[in-house]
Protein backbone atom coordinates (compact mmCIF):
# COMPACT_ATOMS: atom_id res chain seq x y z
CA UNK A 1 64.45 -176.99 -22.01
CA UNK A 2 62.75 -174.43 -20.09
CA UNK A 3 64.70 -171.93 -18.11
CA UNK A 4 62.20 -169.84 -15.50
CA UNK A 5 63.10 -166.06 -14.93
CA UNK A 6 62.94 -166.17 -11.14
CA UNK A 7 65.45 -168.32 -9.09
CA UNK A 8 63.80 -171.25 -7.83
CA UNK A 9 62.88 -172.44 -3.98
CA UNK A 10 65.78 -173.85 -1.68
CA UNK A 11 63.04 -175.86 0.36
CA UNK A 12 66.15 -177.02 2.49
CA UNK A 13 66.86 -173.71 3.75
CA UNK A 14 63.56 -172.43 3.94
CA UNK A 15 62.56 -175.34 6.13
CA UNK A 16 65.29 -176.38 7.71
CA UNK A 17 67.07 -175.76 10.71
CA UNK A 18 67.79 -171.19 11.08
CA UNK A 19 70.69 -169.74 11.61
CA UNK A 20 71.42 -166.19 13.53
CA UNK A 21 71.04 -162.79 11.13
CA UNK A 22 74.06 -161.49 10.17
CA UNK A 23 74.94 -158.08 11.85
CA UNK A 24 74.80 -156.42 8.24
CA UNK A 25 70.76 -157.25 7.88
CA UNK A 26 69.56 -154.84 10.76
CA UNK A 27 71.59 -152.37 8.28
CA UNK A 28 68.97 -152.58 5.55
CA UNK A 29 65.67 -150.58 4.70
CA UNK A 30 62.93 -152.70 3.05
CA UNK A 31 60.60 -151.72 0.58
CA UNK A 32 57.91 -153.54 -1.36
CA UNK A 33 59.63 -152.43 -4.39
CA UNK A 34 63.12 -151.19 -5.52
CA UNK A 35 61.83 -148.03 -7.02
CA UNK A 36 60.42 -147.18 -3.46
CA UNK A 37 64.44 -147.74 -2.27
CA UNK A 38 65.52 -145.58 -4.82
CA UNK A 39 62.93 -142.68 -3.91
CA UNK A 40 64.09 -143.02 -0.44
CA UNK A 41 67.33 -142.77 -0.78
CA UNK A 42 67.16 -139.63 -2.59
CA UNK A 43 64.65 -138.28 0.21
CA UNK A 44 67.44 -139.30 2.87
CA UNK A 45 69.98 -137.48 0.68
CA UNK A 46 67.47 -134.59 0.58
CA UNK A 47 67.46 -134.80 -3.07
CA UNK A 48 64.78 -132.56 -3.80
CA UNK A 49 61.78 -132.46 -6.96
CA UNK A 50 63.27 -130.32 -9.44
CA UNK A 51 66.76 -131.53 -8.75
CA UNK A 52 68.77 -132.80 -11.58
CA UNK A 53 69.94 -136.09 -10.98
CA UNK A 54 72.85 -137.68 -13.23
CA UNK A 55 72.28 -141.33 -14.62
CA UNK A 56 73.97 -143.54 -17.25
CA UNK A 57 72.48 -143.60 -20.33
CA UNK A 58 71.88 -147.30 -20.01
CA UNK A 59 69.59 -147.84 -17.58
CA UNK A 60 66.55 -149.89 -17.00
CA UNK A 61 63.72 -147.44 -18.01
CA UNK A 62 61.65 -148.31 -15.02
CA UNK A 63 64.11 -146.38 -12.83
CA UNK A 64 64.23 -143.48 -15.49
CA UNK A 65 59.72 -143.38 -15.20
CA UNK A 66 60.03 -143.50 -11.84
CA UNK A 67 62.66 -140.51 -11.33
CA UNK A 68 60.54 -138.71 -14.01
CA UNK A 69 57.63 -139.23 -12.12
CA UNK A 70 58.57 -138.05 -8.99
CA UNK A 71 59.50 -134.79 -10.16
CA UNK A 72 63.12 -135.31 -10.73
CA UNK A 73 64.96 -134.31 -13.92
CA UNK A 74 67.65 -137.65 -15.43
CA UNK A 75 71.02 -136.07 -16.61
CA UNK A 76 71.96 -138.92 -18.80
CA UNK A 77 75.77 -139.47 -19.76
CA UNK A 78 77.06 -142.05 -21.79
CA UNK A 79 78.25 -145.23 -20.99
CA UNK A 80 81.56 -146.72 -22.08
CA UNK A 81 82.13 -149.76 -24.12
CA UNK A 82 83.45 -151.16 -20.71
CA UNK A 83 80.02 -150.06 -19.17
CA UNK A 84 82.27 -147.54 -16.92
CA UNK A 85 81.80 -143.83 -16.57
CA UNK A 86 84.30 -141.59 -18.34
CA UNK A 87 85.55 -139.35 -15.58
CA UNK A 88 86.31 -136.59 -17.51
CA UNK A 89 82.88 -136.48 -19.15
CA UNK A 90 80.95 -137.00 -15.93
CA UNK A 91 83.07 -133.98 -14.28
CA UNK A 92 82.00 -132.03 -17.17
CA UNK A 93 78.79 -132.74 -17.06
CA UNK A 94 78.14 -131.92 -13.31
CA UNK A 95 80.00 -128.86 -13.78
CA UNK A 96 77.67 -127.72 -17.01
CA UNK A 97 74.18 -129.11 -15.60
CA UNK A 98 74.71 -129.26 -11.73
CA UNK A 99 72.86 -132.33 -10.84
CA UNK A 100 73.34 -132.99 -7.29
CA UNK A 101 73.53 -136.92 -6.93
CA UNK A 102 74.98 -139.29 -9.22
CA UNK A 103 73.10 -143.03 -9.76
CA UNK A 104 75.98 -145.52 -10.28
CA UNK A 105 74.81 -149.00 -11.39
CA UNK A 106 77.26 -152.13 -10.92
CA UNK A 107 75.79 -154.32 -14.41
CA UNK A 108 75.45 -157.01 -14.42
CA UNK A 109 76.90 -158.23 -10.40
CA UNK A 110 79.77 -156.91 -11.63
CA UNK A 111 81.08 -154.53 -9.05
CA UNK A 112 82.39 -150.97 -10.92
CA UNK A 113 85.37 -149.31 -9.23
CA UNK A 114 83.62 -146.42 -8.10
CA UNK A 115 86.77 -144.96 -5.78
CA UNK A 116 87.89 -141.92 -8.42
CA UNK A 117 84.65 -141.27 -8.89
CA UNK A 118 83.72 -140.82 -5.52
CA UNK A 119 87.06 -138.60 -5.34
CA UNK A 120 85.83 -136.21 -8.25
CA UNK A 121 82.42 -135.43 -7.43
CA UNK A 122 83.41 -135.18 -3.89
CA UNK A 123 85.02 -131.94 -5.01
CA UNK A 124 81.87 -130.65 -6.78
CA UNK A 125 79.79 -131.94 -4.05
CA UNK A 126 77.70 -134.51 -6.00
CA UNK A 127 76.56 -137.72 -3.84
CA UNK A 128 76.50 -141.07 -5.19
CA UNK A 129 74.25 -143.20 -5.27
CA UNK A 130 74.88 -147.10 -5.94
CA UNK A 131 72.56 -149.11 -8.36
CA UNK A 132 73.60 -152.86 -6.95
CA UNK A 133 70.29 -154.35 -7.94
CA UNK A 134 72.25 -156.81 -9.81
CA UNK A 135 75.03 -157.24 -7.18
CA UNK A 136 73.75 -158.41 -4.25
CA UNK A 137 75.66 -160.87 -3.42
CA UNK A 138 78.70 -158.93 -4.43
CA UNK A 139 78.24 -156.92 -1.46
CA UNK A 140 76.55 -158.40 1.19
CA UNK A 141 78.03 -160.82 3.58
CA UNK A 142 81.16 -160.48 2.84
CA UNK A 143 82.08 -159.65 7.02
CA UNK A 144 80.38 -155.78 5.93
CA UNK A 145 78.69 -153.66 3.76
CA UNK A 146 81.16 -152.51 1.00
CA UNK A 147 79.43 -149.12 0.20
CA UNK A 148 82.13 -146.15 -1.12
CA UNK A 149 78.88 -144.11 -2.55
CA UNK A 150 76.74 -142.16 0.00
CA UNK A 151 73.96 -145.00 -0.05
CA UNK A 152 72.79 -148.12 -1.85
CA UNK A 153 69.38 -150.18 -3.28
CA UNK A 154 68.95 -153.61 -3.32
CA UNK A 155 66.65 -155.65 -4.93
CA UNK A 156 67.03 -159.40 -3.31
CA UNK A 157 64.55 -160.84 -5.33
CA UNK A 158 66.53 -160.76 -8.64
CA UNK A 159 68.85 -162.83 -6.44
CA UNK A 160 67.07 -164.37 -4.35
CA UNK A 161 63.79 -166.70 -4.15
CA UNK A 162 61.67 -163.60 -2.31
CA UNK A 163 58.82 -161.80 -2.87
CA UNK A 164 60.87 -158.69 -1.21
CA UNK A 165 61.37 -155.84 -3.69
CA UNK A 166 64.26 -153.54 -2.56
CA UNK A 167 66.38 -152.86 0.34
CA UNK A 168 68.47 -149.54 1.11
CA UNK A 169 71.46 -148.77 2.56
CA UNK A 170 72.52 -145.32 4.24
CA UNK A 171 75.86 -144.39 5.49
CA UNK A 172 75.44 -141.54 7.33
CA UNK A 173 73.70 -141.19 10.72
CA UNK A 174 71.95 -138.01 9.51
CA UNK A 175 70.52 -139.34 6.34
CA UNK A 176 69.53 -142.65 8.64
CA UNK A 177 67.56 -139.95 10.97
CA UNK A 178 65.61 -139.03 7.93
CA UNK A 179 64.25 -142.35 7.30
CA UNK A 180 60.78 -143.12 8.86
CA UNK A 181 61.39 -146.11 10.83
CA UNK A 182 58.99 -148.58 11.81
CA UNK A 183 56.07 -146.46 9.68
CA UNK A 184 54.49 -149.42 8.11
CA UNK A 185 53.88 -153.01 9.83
CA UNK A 186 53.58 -154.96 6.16
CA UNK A 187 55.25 -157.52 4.97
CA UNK A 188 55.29 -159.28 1.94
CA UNK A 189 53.11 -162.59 1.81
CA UNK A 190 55.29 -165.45 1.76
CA UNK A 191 52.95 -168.31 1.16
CA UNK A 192 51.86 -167.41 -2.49
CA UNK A 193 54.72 -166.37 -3.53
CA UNK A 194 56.36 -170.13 -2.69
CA UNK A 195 52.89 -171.69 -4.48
CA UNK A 196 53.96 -169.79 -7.86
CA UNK A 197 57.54 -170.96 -7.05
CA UNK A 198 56.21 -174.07 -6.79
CA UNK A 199 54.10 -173.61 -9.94
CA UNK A 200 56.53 -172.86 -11.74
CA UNK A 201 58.84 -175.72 -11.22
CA UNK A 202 56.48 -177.84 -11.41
CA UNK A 203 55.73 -176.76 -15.52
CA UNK A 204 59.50 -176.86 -16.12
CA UNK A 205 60.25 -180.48 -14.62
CA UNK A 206 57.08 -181.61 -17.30
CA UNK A 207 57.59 -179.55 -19.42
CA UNK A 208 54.35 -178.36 -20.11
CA UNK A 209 52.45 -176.36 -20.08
CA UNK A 210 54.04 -173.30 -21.39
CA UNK A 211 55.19 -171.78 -18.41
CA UNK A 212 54.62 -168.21 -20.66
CA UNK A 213 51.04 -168.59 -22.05
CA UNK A 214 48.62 -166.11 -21.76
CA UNK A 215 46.53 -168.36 -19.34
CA UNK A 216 49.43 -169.71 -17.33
CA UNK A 217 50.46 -165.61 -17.04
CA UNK A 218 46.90 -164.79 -15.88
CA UNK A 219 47.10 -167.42 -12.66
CA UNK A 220 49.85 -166.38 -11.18
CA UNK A 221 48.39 -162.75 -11.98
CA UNK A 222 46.00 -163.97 -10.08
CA UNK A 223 47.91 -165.33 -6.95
CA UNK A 224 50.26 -162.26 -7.14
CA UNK A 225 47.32 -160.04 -6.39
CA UNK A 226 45.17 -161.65 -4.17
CA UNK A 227 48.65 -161.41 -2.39
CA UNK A 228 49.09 -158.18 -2.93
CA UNK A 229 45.31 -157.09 -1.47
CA UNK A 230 45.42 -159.53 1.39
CA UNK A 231 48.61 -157.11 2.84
CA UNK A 232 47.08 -153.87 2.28
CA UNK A 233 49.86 -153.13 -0.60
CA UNK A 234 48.96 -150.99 -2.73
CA UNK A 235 51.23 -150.44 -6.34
CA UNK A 236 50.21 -147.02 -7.14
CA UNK A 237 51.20 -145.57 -3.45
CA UNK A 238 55.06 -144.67 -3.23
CA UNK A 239 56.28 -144.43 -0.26
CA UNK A 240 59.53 -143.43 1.93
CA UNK A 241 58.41 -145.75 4.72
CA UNK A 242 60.30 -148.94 4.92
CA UNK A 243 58.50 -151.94 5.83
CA UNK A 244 59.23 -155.38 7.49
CA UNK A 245 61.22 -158.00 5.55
CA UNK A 246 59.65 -161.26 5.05
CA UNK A 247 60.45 -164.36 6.62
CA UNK A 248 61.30 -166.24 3.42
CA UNK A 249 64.20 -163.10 3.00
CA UNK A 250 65.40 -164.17 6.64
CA UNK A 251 65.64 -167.53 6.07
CA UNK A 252 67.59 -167.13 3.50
CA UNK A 253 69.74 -164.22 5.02
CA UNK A 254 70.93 -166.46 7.58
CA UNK A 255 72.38 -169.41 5.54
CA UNK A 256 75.92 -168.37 4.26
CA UNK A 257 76.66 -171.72 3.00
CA UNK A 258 73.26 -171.06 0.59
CA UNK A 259 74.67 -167.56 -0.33
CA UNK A 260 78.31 -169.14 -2.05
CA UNK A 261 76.26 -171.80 -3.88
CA UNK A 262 74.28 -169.01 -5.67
CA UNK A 263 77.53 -167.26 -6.20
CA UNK A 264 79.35 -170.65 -7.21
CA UNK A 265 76.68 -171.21 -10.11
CA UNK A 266 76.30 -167.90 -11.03
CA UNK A 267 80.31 -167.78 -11.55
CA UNK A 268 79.72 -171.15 -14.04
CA UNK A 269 76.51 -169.41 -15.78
CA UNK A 270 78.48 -166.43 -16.19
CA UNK A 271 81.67 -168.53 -18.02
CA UNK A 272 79.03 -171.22 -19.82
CA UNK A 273 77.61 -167.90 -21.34
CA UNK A 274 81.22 -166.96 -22.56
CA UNK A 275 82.32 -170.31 -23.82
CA UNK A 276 78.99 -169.94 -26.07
CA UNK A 277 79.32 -166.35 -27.11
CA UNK A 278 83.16 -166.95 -28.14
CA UNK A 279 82.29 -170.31 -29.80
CA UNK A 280 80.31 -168.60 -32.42
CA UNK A 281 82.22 -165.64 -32.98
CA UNK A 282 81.25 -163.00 -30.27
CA UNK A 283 83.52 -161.27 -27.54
CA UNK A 284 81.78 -161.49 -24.48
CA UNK A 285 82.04 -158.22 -21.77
């Protein structure tokens, strides 16, 4: 069996009949990538280079690069077996090193009850910033944005069948202000991005061939970046400018009933994973 890592097309929703936006989408900054959400949000915060920045020690190492890079300086703390943040040690810790924003990641989809921390740093006057990457769906459309940290990043894709890369959220009006609206007219190319969806499911239905061969990797390499020169992206360039979402994300964005079948099968992957793990001896988180 052969299990792709992206989710697949809906063709019904993306061709069918759509629906109004909900009010929560005109909300959102878009980015080609989540890394650029995560840089803005610390611009809008007026996180500055040289300021410290506290993370959880496990973290994807793309977002550590890309703080490193940008002149910031990670203040890792350690991660409980719970994947929760000891309160006492993250107090400690921005007492002792002073970092000035705090990146709090919900694993997994799983939301983390971020309320007491939000009450401790407020004292010490450390933002937060949420990592819901993985929880999407956990916190959109659910009649508002459920935000308790200062702001949020998004990346729909690892949800979603989109080539869109990140999405931000700000909570105040002042750190809104600092945002650069309407600074780029991209958007992401739809079209090849639904021909390696397409690809894709193609190889699994068959079966062959191996959807991660070197050649098969190399063509949609391919497709990916004659996408990527045909709208002007380019992957080296940063920036705090959001640009336009693309219609595939809208599409999708306006079908609830779509949204809790993607939550309905994630909730049976999720306990199909932990039947497995327990039936040979493992405790699943």
């Amino acid at each position: 069996m052969i299990v792709t890592s992206r989710p697949s097309t809906n063709y019904a929703v993306v061709f069918g009949k759509r629906n109004k936006l909900p009010s929560e989408f005109d909300e959102l900054y878009h980015y080609q990538r989540g890394c650029d959400a995560l840089l803005a949000a610390l611009m809008a915060l007026e996180i500055t280079k040289g300021d410290k920045i506290g993370v959880p020690a496990y973290v994807c190492n793309s977002v550590v690069e890309t703080l490193k890079q940008a002149g910031y300086n990670p203040v890792f703390i350690d991660v409980e077996f719970d994947l929760t943040l000891d309160l006492v040690k993250v107090a400690d810790l921005a007492e002792r090193e002073g970092f000035k924003v705090l990146l709090v990641i919900h694993y997994f989809g799983i939301p983390v009850n971020i309320k007491n921390l939000v009450k401790t740093l407020r004292q010490r006057n450390v933002l937060i910033l949420e990592d819901c990457c993985h929880s999407f769906l956990s916190h959109i459309y659910s009649g508002k944005i459920d935000i308790i940290g200062d702001a949020a990043i998004f990346s729909m894709r690892k949800t979603l069948p989109v080539p869109d890369g990140g999405a931000l959220y700000l909570k105040s009006k002042a750190s809104k202000n600092r945002i650069i609206e309407n600074a780029s007219n991209l958007e992401p190319i739809s079209w090849p991005y639904l021909l390696r969806n397409v690809l894709e499911n193609i190889v699994t239905f068959f079966g062959w061939p191996n959807i991660y061969s070197l050649w098969v990797i190399n063509v949609k390499n391919f497709i990916r970046k004659r996408s990527n020169e045909s709208s002007s992206i380019n992957k080296n360039n940063i920036t705090n400018n959001p640009q336009k979402s693309s219609w595939l994300l809208k599409r999708y964005m306006s079908h609830n009933s779509y949204f809790q079948q993607v939550r309905e099968q994630t909730r049976k992957n999720y306990l199909n994973l932990g039947n497995r793990a327990l039936s040979i001896g493992l405790q699943p988180y």
